[in-house]
PDB file of N, CA and C in Angstrom:
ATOM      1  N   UNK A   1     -87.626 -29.733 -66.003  1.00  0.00           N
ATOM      2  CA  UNK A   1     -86.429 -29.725 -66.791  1.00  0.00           C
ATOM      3  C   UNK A   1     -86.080 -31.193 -67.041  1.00  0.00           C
ATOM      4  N   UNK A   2     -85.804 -31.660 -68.153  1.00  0.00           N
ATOM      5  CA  UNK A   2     -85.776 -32.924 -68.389  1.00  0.00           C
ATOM      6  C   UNK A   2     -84.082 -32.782 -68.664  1.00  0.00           C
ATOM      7  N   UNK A   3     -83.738 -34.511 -68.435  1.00  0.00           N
ATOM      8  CA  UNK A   3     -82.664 -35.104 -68.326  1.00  0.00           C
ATOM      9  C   UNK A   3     -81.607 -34.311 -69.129  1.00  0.00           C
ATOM     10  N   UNK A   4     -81.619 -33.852 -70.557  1.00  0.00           N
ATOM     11  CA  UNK A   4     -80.613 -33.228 -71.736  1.00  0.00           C
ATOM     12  C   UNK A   4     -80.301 -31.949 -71.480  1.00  0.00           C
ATOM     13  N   UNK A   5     -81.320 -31.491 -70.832  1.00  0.00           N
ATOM     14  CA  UNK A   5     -81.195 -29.780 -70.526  1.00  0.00           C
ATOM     15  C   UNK A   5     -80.106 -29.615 -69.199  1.00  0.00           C
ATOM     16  N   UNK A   6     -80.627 -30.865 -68.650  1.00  0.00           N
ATOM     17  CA  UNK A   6     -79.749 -30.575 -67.399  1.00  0.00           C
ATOM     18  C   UNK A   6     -78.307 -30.845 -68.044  1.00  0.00           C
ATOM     19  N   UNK A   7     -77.703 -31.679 -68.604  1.00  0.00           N
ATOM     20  CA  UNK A   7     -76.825 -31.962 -68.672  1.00  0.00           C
ATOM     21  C   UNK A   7     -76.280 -30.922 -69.645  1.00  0.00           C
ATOM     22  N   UNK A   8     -76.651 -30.821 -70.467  1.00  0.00           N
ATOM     23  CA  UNK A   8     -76.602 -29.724 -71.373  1.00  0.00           C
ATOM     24  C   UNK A   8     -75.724 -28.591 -70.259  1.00  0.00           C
ATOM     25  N   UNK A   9     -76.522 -28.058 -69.173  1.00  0.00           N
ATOM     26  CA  UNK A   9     -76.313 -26.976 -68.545  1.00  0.00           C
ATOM     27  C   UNK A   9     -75.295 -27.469 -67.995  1.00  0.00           C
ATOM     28  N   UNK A  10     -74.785 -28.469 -67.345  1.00  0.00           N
ATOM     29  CA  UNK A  10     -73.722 -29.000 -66.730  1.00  0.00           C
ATOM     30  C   UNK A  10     -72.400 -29.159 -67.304  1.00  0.00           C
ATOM     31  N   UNK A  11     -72.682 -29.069 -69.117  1.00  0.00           N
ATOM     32  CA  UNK A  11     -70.886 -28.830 -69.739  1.00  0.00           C
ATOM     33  C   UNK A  11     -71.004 -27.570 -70.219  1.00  0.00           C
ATOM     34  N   UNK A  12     -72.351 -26.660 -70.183  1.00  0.00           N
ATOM     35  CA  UNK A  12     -71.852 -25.616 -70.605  1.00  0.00           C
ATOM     36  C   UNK A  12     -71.227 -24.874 -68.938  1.00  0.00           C
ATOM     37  N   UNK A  13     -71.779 -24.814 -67.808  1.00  0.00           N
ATOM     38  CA  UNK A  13     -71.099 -24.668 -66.831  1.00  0.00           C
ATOM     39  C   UNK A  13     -69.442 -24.874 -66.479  1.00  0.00           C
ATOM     40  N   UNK A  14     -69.319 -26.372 -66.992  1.00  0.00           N
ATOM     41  CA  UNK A  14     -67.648 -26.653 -66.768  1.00  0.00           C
ATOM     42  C   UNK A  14     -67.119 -26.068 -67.693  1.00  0.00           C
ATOM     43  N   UNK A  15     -67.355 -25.540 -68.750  1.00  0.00           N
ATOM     44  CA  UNK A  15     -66.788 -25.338 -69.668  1.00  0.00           C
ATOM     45  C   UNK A  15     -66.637 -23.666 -69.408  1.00  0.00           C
ATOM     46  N   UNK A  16     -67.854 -22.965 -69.062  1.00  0.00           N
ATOM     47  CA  UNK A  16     -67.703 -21.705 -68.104  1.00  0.00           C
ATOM     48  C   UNK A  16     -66.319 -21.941 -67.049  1.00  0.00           C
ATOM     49  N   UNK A  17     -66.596 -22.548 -66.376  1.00  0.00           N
ATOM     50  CA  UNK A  17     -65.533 -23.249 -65.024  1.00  0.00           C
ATOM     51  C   UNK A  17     -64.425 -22.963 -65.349  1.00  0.00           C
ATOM     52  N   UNK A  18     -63.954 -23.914 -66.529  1.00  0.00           N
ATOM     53  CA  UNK A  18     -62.809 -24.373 -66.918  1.00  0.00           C
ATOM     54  C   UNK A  18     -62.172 -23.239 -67.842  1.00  0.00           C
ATOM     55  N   UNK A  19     -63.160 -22.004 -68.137  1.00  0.00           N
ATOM     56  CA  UNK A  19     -62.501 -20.966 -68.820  1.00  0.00           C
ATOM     57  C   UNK A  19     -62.149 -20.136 -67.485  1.00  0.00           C
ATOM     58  N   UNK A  20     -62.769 -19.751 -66.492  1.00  0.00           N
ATOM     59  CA  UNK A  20     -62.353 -19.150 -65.205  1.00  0.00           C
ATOM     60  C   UNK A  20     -61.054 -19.624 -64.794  1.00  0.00           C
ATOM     61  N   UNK A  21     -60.867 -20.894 -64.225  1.00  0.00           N
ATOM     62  CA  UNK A  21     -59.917 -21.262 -63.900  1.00  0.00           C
ATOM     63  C   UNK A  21     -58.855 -20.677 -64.607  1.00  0.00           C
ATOM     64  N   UNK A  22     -58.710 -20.988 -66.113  1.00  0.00           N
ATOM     65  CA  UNK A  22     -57.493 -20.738 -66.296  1.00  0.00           C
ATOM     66  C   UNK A  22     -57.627 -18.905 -66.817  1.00  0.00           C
ATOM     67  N   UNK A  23     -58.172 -18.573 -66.723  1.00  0.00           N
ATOM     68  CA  UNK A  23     -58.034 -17.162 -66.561  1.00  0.00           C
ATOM     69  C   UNK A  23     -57.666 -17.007 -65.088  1.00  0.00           C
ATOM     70  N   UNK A  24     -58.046 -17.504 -64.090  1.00  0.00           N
ATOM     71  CA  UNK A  24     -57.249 -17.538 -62.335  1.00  0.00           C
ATOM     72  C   UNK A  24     -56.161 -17.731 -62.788  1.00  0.00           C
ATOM     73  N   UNK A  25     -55.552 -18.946 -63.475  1.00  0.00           N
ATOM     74  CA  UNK A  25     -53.829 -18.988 -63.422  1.00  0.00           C
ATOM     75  C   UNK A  25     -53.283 -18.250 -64.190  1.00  0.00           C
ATOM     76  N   UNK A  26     -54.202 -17.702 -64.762  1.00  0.00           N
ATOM     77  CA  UNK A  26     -52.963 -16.383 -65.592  1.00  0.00           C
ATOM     78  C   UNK A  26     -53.051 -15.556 -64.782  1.00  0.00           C
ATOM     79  N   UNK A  27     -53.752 -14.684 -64.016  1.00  0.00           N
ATOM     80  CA  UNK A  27     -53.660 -13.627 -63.171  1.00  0.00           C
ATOM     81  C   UNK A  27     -53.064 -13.820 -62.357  1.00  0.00           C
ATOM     82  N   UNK A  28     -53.003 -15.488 -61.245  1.00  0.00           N
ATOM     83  CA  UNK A  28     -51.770 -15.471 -60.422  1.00  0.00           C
ATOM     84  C   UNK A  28     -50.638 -16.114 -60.814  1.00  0.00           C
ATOM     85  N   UNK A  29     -49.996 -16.068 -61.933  1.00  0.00           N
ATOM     86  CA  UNK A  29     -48.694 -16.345 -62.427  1.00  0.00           C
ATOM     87  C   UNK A  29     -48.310 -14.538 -62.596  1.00  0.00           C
ATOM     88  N   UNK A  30     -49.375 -13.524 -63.084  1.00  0.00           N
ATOM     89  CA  UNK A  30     -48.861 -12.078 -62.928  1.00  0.00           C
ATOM     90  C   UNK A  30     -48.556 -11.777 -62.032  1.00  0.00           C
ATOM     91  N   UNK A  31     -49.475 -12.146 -60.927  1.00  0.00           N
ATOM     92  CA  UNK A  31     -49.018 -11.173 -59.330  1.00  0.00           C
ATOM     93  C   UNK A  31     -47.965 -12.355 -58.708  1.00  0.00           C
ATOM     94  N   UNK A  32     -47.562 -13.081 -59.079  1.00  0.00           N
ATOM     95  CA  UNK A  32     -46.346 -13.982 -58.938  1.00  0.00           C
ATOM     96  C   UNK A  32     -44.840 -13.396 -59.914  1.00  0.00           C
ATOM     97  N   UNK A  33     -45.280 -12.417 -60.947  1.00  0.00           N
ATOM     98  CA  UNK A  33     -44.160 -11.952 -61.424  1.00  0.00           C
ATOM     99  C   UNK A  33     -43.707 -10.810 -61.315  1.00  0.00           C
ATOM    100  N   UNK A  34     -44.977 -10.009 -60.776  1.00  0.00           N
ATOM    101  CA  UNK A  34     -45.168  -8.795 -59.959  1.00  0.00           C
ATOM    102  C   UNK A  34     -44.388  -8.924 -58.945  1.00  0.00           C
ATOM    103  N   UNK A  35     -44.933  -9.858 -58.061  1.00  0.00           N
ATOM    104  CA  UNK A  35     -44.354  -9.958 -56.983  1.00  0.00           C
ATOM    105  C   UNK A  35     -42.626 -10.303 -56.556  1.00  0.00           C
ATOM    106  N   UNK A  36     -42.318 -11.119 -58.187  1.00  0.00           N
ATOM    107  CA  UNK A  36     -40.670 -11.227 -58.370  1.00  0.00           C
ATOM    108  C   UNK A  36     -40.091  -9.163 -58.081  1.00  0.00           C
ATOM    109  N   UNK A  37     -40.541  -9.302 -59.485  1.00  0.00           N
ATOM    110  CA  UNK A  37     -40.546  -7.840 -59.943  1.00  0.00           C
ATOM    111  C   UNK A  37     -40.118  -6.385 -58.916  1.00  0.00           C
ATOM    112  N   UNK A  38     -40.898  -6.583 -57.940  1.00  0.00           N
ATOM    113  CA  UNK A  38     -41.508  -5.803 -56.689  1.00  0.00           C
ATOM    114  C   UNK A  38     -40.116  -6.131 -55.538  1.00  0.00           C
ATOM    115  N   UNK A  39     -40.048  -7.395 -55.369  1.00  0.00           N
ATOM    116  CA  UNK A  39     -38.753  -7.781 -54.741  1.00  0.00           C
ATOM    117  C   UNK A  39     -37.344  -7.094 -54.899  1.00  0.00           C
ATOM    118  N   UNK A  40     -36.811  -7.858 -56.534  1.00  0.00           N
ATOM    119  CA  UNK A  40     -35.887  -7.048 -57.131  1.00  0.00           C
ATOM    120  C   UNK A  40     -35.790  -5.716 -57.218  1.00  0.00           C
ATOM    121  N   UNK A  41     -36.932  -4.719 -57.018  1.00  0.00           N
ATOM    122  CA  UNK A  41     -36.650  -2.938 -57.165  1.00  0.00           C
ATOM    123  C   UNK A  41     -36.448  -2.912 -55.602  1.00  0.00           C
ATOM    124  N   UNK A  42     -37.301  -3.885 -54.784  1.00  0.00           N
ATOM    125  CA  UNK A  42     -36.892  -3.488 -53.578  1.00  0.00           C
ATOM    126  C   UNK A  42     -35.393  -3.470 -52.867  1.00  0.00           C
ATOM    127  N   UNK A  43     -34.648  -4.577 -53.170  1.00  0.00           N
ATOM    128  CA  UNK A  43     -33.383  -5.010 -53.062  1.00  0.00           C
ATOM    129  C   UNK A  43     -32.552  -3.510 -53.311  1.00  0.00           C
ATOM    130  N   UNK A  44     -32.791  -3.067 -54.964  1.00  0.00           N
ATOM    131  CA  UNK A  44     -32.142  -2.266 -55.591  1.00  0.00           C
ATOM    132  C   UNK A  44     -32.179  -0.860 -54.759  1.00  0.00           C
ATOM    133  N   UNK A  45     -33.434  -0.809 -54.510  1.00  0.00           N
ATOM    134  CA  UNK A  45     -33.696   0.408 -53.653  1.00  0.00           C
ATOM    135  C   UNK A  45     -32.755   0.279 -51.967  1.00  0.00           C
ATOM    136  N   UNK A  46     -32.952  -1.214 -51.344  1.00  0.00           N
ATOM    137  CA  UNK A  46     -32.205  -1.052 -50.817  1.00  0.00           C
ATOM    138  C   UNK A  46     -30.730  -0.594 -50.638  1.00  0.00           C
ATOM    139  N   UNK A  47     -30.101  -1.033 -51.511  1.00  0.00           N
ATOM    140  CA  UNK A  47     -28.597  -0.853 -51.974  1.00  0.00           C
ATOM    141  C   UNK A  47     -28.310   0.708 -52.123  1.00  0.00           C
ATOM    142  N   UNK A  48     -28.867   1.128 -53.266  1.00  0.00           N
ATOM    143  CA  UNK A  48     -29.045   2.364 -53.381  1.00  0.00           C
ATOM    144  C   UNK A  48     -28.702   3.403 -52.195  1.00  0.00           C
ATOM    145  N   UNK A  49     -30.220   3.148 -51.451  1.00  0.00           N
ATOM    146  CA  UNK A  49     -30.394   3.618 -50.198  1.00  0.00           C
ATOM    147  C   UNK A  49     -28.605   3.408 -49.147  1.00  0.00           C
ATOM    148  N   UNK A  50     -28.403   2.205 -49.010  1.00  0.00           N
ATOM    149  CA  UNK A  50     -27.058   2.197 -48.771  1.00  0.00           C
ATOM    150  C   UNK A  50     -25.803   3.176 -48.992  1.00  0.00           C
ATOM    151  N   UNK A  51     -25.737   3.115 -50.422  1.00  0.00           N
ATOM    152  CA  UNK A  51     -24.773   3.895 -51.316  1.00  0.00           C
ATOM    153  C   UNK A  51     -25.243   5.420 -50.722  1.00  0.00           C
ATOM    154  N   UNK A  52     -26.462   5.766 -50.338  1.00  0.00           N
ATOM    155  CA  UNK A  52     -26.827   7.560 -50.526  1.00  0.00           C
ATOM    156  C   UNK A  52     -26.109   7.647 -48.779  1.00  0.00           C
ATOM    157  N   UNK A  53     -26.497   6.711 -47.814  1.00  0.00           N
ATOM    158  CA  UNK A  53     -25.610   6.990 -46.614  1.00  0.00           C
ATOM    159  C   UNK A  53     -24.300   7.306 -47.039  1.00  0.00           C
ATOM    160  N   UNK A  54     -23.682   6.315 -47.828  1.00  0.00           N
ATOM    161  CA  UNK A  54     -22.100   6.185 -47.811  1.00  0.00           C
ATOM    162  C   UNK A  54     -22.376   8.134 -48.367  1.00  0.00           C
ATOM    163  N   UNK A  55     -22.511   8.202 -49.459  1.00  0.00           N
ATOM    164  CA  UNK A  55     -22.550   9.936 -50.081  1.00  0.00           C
ATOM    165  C   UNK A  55     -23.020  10.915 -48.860  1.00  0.00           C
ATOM    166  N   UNK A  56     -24.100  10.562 -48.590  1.00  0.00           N
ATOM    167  CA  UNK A  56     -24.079  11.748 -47.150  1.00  0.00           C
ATOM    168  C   UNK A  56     -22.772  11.793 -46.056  1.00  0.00           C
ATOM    169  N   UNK A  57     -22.503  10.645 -45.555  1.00  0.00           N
ATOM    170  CA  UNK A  57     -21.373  10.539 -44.587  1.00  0.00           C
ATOM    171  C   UNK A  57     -19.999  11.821 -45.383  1.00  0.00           C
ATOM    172  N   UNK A  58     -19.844  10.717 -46.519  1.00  0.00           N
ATOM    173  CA  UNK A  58     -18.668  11.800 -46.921  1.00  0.00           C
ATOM    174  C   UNK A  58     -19.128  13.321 -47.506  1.00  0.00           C
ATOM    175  N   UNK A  59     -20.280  13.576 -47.744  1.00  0.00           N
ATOM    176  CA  UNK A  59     -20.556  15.208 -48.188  1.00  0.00           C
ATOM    177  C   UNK A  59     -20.419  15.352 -46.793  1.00  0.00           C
ATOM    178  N   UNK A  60     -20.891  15.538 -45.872  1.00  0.00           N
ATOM    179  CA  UNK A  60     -20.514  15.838 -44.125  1.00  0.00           C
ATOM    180  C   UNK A  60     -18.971  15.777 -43.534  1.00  0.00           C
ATOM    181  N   UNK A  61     -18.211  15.106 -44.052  1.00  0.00           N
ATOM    182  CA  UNK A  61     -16.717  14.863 -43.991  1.00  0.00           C
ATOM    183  C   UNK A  61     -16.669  16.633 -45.070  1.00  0.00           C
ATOM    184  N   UNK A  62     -16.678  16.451 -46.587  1.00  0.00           N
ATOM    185  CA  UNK A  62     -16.320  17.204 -47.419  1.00  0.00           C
ATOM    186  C   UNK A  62     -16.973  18.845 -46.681  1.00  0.00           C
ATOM    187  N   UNK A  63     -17.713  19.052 -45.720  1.00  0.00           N
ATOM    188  CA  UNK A  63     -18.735  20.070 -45.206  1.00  0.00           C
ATOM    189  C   UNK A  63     -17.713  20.695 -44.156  1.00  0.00           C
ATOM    190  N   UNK A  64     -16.940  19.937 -43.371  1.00  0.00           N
ATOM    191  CA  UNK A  64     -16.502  19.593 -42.104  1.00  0.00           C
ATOM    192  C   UNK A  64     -15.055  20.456 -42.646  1.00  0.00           C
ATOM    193  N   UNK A  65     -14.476  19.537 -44.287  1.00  0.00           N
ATOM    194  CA  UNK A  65     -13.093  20.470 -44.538  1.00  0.00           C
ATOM    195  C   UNK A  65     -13.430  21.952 -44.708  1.00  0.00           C
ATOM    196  N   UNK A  66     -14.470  22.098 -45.554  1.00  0.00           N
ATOM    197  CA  UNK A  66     -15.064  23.351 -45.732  1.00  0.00           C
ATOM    198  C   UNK A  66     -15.040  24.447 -44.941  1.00  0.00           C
ATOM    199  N   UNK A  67     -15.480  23.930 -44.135  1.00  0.00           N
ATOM    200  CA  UNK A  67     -15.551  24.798 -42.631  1.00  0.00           C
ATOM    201  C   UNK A  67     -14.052  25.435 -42.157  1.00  0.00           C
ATOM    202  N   UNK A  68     -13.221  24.049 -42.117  1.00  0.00           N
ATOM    203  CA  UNK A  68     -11.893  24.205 -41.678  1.00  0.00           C
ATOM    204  C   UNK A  68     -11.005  25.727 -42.837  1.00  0.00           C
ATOM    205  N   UNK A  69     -11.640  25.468 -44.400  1.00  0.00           N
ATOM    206  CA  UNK A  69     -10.862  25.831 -45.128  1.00  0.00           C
ATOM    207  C   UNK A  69     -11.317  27.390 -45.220  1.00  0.00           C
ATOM    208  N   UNK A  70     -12.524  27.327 -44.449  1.00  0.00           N
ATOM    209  CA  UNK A  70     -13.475  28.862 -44.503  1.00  0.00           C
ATOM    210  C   UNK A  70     -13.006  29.704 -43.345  1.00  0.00           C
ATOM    211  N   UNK A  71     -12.045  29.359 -42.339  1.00  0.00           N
ATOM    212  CA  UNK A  71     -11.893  29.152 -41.016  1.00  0.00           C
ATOM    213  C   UNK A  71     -10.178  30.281 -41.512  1.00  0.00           C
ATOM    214  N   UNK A  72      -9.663  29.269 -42.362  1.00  0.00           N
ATOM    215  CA  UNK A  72      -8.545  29.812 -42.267  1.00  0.00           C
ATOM    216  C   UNK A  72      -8.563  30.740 -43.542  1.00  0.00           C
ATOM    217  N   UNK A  73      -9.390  30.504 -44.619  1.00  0.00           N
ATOM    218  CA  UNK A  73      -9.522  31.746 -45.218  1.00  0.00           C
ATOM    219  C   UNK A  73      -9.653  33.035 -44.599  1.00  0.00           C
ATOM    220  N   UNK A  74     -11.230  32.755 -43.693  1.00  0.00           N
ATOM    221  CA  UNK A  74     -10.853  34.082 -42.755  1.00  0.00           C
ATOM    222  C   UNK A  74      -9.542  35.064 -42.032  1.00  0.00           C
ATOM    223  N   UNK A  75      -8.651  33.503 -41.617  1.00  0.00           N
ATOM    224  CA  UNK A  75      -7.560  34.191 -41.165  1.00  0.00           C
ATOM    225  C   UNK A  75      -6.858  34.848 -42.019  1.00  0.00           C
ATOM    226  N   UNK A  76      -6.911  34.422 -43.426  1.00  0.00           N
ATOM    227  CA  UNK A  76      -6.012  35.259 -44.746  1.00  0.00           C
ATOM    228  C   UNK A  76      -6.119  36.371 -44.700  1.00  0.00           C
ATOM    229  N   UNK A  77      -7.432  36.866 -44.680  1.00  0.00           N
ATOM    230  CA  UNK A  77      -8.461  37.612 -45.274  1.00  0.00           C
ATOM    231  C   UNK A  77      -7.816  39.105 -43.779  1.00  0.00           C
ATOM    232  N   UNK A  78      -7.270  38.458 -42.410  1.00  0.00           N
ATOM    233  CA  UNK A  78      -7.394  39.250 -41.768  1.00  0.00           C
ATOM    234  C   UNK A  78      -5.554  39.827 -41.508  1.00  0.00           C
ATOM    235  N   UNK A  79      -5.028  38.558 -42.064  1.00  0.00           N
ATOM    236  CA  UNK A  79      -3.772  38.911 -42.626  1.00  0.00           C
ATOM    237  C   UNK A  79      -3.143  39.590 -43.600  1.00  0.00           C
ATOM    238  N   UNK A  80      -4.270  39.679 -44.963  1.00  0.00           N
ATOM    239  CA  UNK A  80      -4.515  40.901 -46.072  1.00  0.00           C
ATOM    240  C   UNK A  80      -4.524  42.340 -45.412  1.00  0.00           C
ATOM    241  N   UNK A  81      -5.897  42.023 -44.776  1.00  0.00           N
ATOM    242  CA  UNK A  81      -6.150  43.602 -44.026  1.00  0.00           C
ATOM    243  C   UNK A  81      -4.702  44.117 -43.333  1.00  0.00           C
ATOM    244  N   UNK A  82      -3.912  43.125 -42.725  1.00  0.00           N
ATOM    245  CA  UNK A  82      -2.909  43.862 -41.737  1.00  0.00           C
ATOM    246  C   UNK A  82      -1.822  44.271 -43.015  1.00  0.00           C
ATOM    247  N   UNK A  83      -1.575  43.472 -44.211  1.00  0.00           N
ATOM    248  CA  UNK A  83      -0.599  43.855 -45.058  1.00  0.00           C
ATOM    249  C   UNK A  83      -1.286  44.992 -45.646  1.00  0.00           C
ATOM    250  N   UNK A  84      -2.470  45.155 -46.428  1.00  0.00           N
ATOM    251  CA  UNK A  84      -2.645  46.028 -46.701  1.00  0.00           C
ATOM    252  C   UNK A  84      -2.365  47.295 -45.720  1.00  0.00           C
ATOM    253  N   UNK A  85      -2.945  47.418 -44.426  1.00  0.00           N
ATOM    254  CA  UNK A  85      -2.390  48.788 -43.614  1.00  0.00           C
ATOM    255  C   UNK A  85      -0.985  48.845 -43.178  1.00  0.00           C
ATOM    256  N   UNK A  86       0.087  48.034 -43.266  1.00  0.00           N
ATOM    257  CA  UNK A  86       1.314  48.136 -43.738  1.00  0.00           C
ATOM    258  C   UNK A  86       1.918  48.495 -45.370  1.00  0.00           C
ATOM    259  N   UNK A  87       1.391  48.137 -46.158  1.00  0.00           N
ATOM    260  CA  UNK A  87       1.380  48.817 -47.193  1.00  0.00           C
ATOM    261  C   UNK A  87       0.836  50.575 -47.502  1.00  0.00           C
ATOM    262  N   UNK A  88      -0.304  50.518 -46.613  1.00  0.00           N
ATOM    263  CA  UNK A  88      -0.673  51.864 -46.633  1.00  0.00           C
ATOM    264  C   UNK A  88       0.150  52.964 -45.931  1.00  0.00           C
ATOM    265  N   UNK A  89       1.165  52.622 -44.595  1.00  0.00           N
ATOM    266  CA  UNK A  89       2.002  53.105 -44.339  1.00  0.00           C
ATOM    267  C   UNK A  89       3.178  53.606 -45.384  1.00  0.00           C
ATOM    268  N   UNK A  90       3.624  52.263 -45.588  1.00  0.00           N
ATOM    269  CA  UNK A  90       4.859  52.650 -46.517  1.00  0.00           C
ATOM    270  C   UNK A  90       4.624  53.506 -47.589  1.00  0.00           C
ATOM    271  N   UNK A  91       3.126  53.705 -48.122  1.00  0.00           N
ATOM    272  CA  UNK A  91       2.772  54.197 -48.830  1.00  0.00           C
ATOM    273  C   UNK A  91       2.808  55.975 -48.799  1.00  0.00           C
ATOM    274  N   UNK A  92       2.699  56.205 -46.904  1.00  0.00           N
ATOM    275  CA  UNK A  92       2.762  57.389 -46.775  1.00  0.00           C
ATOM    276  C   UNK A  92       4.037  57.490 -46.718  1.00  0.00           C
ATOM    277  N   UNK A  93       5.196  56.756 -46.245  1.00  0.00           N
ATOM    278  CA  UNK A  93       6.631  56.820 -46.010  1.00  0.00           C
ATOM    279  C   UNK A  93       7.213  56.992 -47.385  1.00  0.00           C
ATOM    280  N   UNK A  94       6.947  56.490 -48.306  1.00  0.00           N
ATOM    281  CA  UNK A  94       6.924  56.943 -49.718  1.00  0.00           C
ATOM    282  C   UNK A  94       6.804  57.653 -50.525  1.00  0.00           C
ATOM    283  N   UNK A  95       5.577  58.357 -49.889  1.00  0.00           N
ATOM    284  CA  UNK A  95       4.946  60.068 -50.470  1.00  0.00           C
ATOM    285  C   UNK A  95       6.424  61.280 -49.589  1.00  0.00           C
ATOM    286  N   UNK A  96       6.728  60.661 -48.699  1.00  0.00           N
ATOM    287  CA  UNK A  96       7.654  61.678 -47.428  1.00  0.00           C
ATOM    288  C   UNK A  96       8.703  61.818 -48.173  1.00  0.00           C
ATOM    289  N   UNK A  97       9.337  60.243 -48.745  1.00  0.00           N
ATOM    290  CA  UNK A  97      10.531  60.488 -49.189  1.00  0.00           C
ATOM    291  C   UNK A  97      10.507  61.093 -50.318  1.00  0.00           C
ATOM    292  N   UNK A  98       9.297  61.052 -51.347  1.00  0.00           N
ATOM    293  CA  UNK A  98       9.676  61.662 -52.289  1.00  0.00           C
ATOM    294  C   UNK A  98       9.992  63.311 -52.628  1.00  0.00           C
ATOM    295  N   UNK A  99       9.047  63.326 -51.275  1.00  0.00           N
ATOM    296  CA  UNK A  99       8.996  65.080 -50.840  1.00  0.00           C
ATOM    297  C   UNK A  99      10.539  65.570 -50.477  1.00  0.00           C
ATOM    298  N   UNK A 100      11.284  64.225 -49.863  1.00  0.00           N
ATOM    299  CA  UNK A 100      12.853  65.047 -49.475  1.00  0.00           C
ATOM    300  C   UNK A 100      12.980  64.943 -50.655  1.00  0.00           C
ATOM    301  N   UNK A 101      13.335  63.935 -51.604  1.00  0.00           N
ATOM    302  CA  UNK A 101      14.326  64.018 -52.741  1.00  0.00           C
ATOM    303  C   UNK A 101      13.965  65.144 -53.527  1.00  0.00           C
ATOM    304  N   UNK A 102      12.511  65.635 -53.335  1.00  0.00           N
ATOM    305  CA  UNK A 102      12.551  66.507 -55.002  1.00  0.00           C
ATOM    306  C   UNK A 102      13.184  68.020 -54.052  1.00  0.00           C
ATOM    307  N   UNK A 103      12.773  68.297 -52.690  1.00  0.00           N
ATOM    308  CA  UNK A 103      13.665  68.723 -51.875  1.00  0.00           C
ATOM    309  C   UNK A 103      15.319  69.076 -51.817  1.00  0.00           C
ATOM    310  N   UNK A 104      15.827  67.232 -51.905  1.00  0.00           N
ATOM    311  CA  UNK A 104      17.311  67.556 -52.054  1.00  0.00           C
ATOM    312  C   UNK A 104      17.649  68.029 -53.562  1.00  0.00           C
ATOM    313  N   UNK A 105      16.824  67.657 -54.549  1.00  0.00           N
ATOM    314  CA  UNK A 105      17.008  67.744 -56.004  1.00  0.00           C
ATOM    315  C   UNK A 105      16.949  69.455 -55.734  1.00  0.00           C
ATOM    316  N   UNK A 106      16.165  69.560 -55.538  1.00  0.00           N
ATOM    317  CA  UNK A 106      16.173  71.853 -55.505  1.00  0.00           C
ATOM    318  C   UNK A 106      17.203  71.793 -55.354  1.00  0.00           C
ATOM    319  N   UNK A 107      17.982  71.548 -53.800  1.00  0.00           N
ATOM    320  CA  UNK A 107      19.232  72.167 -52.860  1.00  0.00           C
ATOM    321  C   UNK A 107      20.172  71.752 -53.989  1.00  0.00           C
ATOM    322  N   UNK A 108      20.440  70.796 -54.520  1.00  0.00           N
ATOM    323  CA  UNK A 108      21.763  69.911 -55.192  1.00  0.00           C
ATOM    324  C   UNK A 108      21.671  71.026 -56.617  1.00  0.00           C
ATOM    325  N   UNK A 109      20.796  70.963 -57.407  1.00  0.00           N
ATOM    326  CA  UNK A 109      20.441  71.586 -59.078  1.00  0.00           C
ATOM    327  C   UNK A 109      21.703  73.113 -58.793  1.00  0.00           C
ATOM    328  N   UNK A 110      21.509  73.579 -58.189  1.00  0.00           N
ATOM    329  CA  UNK A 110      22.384  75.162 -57.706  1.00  0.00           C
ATOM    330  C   UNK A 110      23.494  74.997 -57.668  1.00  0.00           C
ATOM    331  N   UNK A 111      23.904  73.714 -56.941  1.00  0.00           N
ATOM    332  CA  UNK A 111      25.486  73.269 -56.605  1.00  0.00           C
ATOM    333  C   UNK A 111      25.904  72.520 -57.856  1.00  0.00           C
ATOM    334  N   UNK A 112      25.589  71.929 -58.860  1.00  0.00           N
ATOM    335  CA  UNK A 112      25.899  71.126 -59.866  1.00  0.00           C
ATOM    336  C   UNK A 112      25.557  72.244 -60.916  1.00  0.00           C
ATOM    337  N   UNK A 113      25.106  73.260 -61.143  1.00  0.00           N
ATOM    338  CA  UNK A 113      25.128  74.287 -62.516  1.00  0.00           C
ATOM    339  C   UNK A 113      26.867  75.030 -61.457  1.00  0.00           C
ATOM    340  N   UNK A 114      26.686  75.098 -60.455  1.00  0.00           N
ATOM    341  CA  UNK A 114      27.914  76.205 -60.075  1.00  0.00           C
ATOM    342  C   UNK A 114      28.948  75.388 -60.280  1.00  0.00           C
ATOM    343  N   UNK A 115      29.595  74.298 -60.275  1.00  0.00           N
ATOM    344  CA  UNK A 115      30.403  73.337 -60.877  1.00  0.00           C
ATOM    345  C   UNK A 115      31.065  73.486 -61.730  1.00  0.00           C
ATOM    346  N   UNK A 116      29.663  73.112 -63.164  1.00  0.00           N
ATOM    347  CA  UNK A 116      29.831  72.986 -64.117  1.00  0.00           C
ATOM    348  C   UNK A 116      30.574  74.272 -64.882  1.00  0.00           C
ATOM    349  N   UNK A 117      30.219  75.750 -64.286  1.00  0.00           N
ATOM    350  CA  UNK A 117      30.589  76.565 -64.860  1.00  0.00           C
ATOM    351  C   UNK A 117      32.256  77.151 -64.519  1.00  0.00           C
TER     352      UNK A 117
END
């Protein structure tokens, strides 16, 4: 191989080289913006993540009234039942009386035509 060839091969090499290289600094200026990139969602995710405690804590608070408010519904519910079977009483005390009045209404109708006449 004589002297021209070699050299020859020696700028087409750097010149190979020198296209690598800067194809290297573009790829690590990406995973350098990636790597910004990657940071910032992480942060965000952190926070986030933050904020979903704060929401669980209070859905567990909001779970907790629930309970309380399911608690005393029940008691309504067993205070209904007792009005309703007080109602169902009066209901028969109601049917009784009406049985006297149409009762006294017979006895009275006889005495109020004998009156009148």
């Amino acid at each position: 191989m004589d002297y021209e060839t070699a050299e020859e091969i020696k700028r087409h090499f750097n010149v190979v080289a020198e296209g690598l290289r800067s194809d290297i600094r573009v790829v690590i200026e990406g995973l350098a913006a990636n790597t910004d990139r990657l940071e910032r969602v992480e942060n965000r995710l952190d926070r986030v993540d933050v904020r979903l405690d704060r929401v669980e804590v209070r859905l567990d608070g909001v779970e907790v009234r629930l309970d309380r408010v399911e608690v005393r519904l029940d008691g309504v519910e067993v205070r209904l039942a007792g009005i309703e079977v007080q109602l169902g009483g009066m209901e028969v005390r109601l049917g009784g009386m009406e049985s006297e009045l149409g009762g006294l209404k017979a006895m009275i109708r006889p005495l109020i035509t004998r009156s009148d006449a």
